[in-house]
Protein backbone atom coordinates (compact mmCIF):
# COMPACT_ATOMS: atom_id res chain seq x y z
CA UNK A 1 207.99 203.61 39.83
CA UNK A 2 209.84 200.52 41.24
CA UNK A 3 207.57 197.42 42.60
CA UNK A 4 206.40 197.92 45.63
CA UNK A 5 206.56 195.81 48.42
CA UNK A 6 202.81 195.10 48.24
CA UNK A 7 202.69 194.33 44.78
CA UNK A 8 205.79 192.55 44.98
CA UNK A 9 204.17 190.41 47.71
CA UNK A 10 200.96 189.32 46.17
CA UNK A 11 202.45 188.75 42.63
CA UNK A 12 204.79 186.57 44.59
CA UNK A 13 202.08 185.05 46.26
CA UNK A 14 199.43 184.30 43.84
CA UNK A 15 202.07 182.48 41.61
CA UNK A 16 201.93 179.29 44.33
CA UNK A 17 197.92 178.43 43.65
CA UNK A 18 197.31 179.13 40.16
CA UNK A 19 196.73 175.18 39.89
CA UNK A 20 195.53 175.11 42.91
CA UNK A 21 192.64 177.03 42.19
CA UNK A 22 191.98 175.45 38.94
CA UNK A 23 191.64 172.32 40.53
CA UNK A 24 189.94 173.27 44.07
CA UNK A 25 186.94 171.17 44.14
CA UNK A 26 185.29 172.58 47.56
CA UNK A 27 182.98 174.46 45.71
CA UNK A 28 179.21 173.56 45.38
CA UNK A 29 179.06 173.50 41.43
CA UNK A 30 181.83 170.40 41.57
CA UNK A 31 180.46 168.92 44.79
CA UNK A 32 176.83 169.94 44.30
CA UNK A 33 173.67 167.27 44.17
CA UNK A 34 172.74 168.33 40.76
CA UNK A 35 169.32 166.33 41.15
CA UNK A 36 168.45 169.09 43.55
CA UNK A 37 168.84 172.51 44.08
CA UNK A 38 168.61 175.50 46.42
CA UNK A 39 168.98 179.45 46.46
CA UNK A 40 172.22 180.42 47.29
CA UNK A 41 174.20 183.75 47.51
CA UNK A 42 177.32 183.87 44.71
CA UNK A 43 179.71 186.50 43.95
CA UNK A 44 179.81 187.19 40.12
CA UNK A 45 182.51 189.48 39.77
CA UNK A 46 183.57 192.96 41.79
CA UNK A 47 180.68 195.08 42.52
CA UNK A 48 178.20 191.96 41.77
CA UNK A 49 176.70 189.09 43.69
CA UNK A 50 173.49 187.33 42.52
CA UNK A 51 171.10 185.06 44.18
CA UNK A 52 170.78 181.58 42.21
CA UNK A 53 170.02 177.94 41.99
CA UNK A 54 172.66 175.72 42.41
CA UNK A 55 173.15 172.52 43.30
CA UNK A 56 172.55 171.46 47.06
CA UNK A 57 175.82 170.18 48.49
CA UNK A 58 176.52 166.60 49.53
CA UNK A 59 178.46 164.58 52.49
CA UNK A 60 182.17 164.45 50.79
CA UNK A 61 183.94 162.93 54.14
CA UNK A 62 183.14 160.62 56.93
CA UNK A 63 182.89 164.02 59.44
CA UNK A 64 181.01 166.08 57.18
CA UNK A 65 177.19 167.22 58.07
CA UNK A 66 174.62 169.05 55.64
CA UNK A 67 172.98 172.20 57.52
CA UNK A 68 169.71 173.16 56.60
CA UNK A 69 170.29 176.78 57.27
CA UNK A 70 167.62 178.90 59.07
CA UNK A 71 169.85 182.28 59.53
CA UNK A 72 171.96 184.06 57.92
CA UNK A 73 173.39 187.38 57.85
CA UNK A 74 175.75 189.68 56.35
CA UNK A 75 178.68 190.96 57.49
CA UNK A 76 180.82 194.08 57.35
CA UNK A 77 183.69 191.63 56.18
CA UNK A 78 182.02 190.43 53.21
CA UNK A 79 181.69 193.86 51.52
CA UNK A 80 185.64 193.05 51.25
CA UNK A 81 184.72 190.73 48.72
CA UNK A 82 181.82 192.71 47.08
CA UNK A 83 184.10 194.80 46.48
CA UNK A 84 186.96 192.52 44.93
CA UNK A 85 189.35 193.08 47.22
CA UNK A 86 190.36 189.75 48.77
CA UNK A 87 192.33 187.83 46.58
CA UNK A 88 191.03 184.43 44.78
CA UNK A 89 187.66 184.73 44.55
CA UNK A 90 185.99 182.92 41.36
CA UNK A 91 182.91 183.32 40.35
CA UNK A 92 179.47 181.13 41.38
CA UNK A 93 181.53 180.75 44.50
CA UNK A 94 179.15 180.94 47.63
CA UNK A 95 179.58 183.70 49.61
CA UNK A 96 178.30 184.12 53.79
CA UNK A 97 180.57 182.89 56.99
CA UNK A 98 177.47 183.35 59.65
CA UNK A 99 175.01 180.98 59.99
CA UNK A 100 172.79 178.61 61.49
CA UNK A 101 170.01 175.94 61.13
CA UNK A 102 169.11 172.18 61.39
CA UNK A 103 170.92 169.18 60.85
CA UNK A 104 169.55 167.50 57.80
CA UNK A 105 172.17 165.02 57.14
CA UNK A 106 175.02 163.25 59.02
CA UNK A 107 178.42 161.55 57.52
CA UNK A 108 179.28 157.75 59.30
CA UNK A 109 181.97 158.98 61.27
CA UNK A 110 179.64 162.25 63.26
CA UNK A 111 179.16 161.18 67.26
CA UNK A 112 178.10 164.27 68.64
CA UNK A 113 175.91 166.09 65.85
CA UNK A 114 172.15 165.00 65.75
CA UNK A 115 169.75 164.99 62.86
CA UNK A 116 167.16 167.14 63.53
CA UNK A 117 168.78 169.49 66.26
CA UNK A 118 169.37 173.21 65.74
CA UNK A 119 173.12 174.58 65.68
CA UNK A 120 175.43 177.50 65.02
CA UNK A 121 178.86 177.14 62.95
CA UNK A 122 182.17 178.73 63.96
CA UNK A 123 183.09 181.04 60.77
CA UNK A 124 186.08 179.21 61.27
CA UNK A 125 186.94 175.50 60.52
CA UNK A 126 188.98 173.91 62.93
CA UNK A 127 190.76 170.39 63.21
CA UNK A 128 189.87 170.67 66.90
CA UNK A 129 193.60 168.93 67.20
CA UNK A 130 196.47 170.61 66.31
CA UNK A 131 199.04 172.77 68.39
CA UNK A 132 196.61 175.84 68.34
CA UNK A 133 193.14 173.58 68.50
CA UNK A 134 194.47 172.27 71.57
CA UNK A 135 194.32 175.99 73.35
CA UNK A 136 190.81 176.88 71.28
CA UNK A 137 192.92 179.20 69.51
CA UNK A 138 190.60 177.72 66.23
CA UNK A 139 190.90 180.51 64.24
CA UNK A 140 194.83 179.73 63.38
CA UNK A 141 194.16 175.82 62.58
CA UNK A 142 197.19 174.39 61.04
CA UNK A 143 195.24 171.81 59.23
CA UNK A 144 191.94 172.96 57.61
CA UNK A 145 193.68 175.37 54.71
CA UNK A 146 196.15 174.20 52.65
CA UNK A 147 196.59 177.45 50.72
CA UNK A 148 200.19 178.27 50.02
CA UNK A 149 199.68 182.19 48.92
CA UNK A 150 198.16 182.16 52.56
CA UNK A 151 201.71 180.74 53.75
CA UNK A 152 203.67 182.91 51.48
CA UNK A 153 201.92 185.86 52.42
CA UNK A 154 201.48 185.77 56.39
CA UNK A 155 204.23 183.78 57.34
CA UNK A 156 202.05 180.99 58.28
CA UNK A 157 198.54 179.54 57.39
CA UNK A 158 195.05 180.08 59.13
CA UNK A 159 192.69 177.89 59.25
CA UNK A 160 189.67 177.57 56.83
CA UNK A 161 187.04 179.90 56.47
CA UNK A 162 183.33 179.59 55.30
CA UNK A 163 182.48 181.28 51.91
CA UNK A 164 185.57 184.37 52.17
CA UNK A 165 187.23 182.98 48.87
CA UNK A 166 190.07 180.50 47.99
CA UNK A 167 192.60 182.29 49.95
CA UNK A 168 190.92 180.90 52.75
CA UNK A 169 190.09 177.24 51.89
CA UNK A 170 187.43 177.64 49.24
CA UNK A 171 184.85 176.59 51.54
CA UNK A 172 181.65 177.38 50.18
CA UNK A 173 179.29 179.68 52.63
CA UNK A 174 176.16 179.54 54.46
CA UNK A 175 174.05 182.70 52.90
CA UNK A 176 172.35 179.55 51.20
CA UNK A 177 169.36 177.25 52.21
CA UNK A 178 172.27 174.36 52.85
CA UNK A 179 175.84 174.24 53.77
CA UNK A 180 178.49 171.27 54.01
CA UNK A 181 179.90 171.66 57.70
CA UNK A 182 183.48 170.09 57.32
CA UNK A 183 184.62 168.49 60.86
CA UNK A 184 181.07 168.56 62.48
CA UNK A 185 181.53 167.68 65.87
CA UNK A 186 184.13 170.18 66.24
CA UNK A 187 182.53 173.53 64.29
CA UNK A 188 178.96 173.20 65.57
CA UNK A 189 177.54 174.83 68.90
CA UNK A 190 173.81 172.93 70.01
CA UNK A 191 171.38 175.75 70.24
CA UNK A 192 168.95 175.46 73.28
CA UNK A 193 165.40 175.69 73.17
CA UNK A 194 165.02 178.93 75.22
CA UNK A 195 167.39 180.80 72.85
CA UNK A 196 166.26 181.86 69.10
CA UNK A 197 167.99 181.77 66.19
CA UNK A 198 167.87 185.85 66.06
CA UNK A 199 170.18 185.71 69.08
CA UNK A 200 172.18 182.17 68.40
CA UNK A 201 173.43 183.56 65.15
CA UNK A 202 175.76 185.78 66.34
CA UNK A 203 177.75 183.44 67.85
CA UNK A 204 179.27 182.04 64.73
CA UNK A 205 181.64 185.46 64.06
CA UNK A 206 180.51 189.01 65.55
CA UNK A 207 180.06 188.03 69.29
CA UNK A 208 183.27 186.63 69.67
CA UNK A 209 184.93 188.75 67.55
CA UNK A 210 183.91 191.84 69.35
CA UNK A 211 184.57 190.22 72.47
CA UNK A 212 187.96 189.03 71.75
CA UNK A 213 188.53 192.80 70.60
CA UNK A 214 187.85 194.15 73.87
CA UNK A 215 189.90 191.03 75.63
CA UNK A 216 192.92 190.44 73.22
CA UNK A 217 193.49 194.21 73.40
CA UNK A 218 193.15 194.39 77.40
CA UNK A 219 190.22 196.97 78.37
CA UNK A 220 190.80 197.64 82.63
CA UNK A 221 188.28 199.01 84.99
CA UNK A 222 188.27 203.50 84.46
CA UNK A 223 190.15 202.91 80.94
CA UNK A 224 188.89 205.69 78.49
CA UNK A 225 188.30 203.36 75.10
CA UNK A 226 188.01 204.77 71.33
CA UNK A 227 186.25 202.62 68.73
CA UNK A 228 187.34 203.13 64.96
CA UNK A 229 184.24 201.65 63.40
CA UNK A 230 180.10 201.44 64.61
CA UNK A 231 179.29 198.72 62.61
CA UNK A 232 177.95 195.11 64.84
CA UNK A 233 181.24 194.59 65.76
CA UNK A 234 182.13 198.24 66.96
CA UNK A 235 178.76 198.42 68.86
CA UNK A 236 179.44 195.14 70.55
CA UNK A 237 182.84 196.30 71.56
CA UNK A 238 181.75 199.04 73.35
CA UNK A 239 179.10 196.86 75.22
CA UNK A 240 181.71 194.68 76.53
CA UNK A 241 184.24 197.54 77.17
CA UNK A 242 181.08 198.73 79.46
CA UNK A 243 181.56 195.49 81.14
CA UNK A 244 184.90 195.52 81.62
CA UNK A 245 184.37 199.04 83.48
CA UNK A 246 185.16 201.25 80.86
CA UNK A 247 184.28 204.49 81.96
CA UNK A 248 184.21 206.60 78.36
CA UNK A 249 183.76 204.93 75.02
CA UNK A 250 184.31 207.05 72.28
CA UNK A 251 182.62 205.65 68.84
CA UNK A 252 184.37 207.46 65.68
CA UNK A 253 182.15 206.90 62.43
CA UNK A 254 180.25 208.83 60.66
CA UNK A 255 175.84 208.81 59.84
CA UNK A 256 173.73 207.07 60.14
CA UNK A 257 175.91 204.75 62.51
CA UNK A 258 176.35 206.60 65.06
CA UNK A 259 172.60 207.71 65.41
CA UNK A 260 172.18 203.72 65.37
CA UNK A 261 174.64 203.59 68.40
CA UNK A 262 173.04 206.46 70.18
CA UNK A 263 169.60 205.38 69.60
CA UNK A 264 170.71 201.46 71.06
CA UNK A 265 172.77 202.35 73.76
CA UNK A 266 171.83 201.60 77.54
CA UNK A 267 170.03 203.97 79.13
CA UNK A 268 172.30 203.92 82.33
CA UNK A 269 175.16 204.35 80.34
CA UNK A 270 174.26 207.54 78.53
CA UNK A 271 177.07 209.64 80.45
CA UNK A 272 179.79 207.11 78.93
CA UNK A 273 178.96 207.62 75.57
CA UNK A 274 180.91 210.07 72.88
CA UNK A 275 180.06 210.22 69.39
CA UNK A 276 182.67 211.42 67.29
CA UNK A 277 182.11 212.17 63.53
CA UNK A 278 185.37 211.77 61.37
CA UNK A 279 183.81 213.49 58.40
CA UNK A 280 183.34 216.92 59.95
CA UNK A 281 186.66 216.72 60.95
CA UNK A 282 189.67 217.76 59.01
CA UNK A 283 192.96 214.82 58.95
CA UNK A 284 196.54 215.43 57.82
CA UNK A 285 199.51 217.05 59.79
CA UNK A 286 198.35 220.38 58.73
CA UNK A 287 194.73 220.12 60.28
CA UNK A 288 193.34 222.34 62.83
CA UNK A 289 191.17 219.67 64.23
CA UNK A 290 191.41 216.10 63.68
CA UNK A 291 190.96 212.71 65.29
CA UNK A 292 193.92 212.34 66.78
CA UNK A 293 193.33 216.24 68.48
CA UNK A 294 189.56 215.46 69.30
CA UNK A 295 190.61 211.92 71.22
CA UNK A 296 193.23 214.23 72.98
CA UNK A 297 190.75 217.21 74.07
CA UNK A 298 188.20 214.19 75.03
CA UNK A 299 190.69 212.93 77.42
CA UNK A 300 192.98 214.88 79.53
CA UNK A 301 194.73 216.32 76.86
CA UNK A 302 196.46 212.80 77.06
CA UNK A 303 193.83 210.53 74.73
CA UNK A 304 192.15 207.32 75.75
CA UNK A 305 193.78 204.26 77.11
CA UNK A 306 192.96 201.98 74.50
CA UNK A 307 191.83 202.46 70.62
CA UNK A 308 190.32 199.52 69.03
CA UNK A 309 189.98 199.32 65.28
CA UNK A 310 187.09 197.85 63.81
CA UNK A 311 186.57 199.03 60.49
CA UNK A 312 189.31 197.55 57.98
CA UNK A 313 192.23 198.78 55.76
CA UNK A 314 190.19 199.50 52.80
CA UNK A 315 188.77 202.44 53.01
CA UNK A 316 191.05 205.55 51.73
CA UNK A 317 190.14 208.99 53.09
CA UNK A 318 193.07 210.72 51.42
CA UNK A 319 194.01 211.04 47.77
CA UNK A 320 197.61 209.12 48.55
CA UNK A 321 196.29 206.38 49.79
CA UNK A 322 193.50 206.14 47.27
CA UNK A 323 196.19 206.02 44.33
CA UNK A 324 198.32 203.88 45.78
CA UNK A 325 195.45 201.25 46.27
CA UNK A 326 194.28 201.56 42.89
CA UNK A 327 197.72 201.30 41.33
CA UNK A 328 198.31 198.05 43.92
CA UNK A 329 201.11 200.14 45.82
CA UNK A 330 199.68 198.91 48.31
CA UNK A 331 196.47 196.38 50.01
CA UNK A 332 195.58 198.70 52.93
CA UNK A 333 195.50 202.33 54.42
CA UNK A 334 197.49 203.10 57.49
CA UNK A 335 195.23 206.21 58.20
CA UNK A 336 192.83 204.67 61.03
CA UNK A 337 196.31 202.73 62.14
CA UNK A 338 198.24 205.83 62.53
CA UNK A 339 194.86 207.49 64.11
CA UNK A 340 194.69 204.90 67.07
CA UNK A 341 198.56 205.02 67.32
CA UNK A 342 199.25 208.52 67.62
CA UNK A 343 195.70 208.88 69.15
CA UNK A 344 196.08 206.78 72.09
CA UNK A 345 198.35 208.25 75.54
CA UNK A 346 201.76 207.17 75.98
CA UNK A 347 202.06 203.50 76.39
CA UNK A 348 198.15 203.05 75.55
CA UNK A 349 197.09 200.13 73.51
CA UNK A 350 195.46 199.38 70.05
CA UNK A 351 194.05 196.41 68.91
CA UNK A 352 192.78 195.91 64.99
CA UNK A 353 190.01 193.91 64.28
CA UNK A 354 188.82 195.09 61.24
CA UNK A 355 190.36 193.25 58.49
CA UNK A 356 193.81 193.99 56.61
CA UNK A 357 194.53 191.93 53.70
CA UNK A 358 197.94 192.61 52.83
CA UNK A 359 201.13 195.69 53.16
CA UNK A 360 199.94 199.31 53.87
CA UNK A 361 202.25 202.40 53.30
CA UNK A 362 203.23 205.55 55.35
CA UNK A 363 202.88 203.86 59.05
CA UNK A 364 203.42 206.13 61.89
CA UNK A 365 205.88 203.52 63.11
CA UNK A 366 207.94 206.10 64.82
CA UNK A 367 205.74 207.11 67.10
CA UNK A 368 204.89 203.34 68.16
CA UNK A 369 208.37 203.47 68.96
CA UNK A 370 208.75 206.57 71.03
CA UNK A 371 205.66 206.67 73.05
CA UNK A 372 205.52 203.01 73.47
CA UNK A 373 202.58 202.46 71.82
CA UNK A 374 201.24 198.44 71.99
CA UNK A 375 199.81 197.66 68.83
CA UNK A 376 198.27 194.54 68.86
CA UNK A 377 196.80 192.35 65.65
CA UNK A 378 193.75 190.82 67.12
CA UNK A 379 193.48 188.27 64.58
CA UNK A 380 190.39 186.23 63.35
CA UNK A 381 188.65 186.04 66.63
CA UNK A 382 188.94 182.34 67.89
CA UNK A 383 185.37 181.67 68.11
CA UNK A 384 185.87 178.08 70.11
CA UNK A 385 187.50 180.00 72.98
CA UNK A 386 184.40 181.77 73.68
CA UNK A 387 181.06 180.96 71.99
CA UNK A 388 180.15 178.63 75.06
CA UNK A 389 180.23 181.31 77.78
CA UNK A 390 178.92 183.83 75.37
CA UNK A 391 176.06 181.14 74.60
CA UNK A 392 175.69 181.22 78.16
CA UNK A 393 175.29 184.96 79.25
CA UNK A 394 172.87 185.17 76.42
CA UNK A 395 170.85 182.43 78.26
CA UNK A 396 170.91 183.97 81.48
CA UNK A 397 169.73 187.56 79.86
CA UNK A 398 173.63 189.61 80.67
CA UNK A 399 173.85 189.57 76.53
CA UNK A 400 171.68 190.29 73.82
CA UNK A 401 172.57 190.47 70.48
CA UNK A 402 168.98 191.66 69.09
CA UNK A 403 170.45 195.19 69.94
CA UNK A 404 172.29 194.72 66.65
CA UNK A 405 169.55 193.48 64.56
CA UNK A 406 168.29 196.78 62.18
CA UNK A 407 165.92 194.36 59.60
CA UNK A 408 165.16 190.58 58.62
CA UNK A 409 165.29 190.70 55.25
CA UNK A 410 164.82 186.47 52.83
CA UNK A 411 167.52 185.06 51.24
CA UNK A 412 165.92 186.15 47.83
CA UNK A 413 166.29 189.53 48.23
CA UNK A 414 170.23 188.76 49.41
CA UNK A 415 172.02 190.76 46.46
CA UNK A 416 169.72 194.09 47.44
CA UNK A 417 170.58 193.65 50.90
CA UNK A 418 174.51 193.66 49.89
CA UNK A 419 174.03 196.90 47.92
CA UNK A 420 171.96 198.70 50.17
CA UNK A 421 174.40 197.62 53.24
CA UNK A 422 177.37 198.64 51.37
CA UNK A 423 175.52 202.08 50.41
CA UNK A 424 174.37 202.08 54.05
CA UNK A 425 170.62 202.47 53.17
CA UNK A 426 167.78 202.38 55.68
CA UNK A 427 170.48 202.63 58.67
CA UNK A 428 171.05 199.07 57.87
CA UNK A 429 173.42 197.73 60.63
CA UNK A 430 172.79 193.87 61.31
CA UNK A 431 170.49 191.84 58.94
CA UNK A 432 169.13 188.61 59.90
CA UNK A 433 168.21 186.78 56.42
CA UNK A 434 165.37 183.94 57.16
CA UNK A 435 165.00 181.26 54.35
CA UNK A 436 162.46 178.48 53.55
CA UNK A 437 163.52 176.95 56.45
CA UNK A 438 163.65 179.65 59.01
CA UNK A 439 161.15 179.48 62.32
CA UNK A 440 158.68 182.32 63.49
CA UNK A 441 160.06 185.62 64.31
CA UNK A 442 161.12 185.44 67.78
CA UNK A 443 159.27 188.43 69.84
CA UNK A 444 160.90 192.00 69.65
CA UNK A 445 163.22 191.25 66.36
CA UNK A 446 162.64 193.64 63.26
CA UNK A 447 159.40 192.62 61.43
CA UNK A 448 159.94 191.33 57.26
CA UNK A 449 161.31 193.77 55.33
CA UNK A 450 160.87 193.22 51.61
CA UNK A 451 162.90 194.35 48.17
């Protein structure tokens, strides 16, 4: 079998950071306060992440700030690296990208951040000055990751990331009791008083992203809209489709996620709502019934306006795709791609949000040609382009994230909660991990759950 293009890629890739991973030093255990400690979330290998003591990090630059974290959470995104498949990941390396908490300590050159106040962190770290900074496009920074295989590999860099690996910075993450917020006054949102950290939380990755889903793609008053994916992000998605006048949104998953969706849906909009179940339906070209025919029957015969994608490449349903992953023919499956493609009416739209690492074999790119199809890669969601107004209809009551929130688990019990999301235990959708530091359950969020 020749090298594939995927293999061919990476290989290619990885060769440019070797060093550069042996000598990355943004990692607590080089960076750490050894004199003191906290609990901290750390990926051990595929398939294992343990909670530990490590060292508490310290103010490396003049911008820096040390959050004492009071929220967590996991996402959908980091079972990507539970399950080893984003590239340079070492081990002790601190996982989480959503958080939130108090500012304990300030570097000399900080003007806006206060000691003592409560904020959220964009999952992204941003310059807040280059060419894409400029537009609040902060998720593709030019300056905050200087990883080449990131260069080699996408064309261009992105900018930093919390705790999602080397590929991304090497930024350690916030599923810890402190984090080290590079660039303070430009990756922190000030929380108010009337809004809780159960709801302020969300604004560091899964609001926005859902809501630059729905936007990036292009959701119009009466459009018919399929979601791949009822995770947080999927469920959000389809609440601001509803907004955007959506008049059908069609959820394809499978249980317990949809009865999670069903059972969280508004009331009023109970008519909109389809729940399609992927796994008593058949796929292939030689299927009776499959997603592509169900989306069709469900609307007009022509499918929905828009598909958006928010489940990720790595999950094989057939036994091609499943091979060819393991034997690194390729990073990705092109099944939910050529779904939402061939799924979609002539000329409808389909946005991905879940996320793709790398090359994917067997696209349907011929019928993206000939119907016209706009696929669109909705990126990492810039967060800075929308967390104020988002912080805003959250104030006002139009948006509330609790609807997400399934349990409130501690930060000791973070490895469980990783296994039994990924497993999909106790119809676990969105966690909200308290620590040491955390403040009272705000009224109406999920009561302690221990493991």
């Amino acid at each position: 079998m020749a090298t594939s293009q995927a293999a061919y890629g990476l290989e290619k890739a990885i060769g440019h950071d070797e060093e550069f991973i042996k000598q990355d030093v943004s990692n607590y255990s080089k960076t750490g306060d050894s004199s003191e400690l906290m609990k901290a979330l750390t990926w051990q290998g595929k398939q294992k992440v343990e909670v530990l003591d490590v060292p508490k990090p310290r103010i490396l630059e003049d911008q820096d700030v040390i959050l004492k974290v009071t929220g967590t959470t996991v996402c959908g995104s980091d079972l990507h690296l539970l399950h080893g498949v984003v590239l340079q990941l070492n081990k002790g390396d601190i996982l989480g990208h959503e958080f939130c908490g108090v500012v304990d300590e300030v570097g000399p050159a900080v003007k806006k951040i206060k000691v003592g106040k409560r904020y959220v962190a964009s999952f992204q770290i941003a310059c807040g000055d280059c060419f894409f900074c400029k537009q609040k496009l902060s998720s593709q920074c030019e300056v905050t990751c200087s990883n080449s295989t990131t260069k080699a590999m996408y064309g261009a860099r992105t900018a930093g990331l919390f705790g999602y690996s080397h590929l991304t910075g090497g930024f350690a993450g916030g599923q810890a009791e402190y984090v080290r917020v590079p660039l303070a006054d430009v990756n922190l949102l000030e929380i108010p008083d009337d809004v809780p950290d159960e709801k302020a939380l969300f604004l560091s990755d899964v609001l926005p992203t859902a809501y630059n889903a729905v936007k990036d793609t292009a959701v119009y008053p009466n459009d018919q809209v399929a979601i791949f994916g009822a995770g947080p992000i999927g469920q959000m998605a389809g609440i601001y489709a509803l907004d955007e006048g959506a008049s059908k949104i069609i959820f394809v998953d499978t249980e317990p996620r949809l009865s999670f969706i069903s059972g969280r849906w508004p009331v009023q909009h109970k008519d909109k709502l389809v729940l399609v179940d992927f796994k008593k339906l058949s796929f292939g070209v030689t299927s009776k019934e499959t997603v592509v025919s169900k989306l069709k029957e469900l609307c007009d015969g022509r499918g929905p306006d828009v598909a958006i994608e928010c489940a990720a490449g790595e999950y094989a349903k057939g036994w091609m795709h499943w091979l060819e992953m393991q034997v690194g023919a390729e990073t990705d499956t092109s099944e939910i791609l050529n779904e939402m493609v061939e799924g979609v009416r002539n000329y409808g739209r389909a946005g991905i949000t879940g996320v793709y690492v790398g090359y994917t074999n067997h696209f349907n790119v011929g019928s993206l040609m000939q119907r016209g199809i706009r696929l669109i890669g909705n990126g990492q969601a810039p967060v800075h382009k929308y967390w104020e107004d988002l912080l805003q209809k959250i104030r006002t009551g139009e948006l509330d994230p609790t609807q997400m929130i399934s349990h409130r688990v501690r930060m000791e019990d973070m490895d469980k909660v990783y296994y039994k999301f990924d497993a999909k235990d106790d119809s676990m959708q969105k966690v909200f991990v308290e620590t040491k530091f955390s403040f009272p359950r705000a009224a109406g969020t999920p009561e302690l759950t221990t493991y």
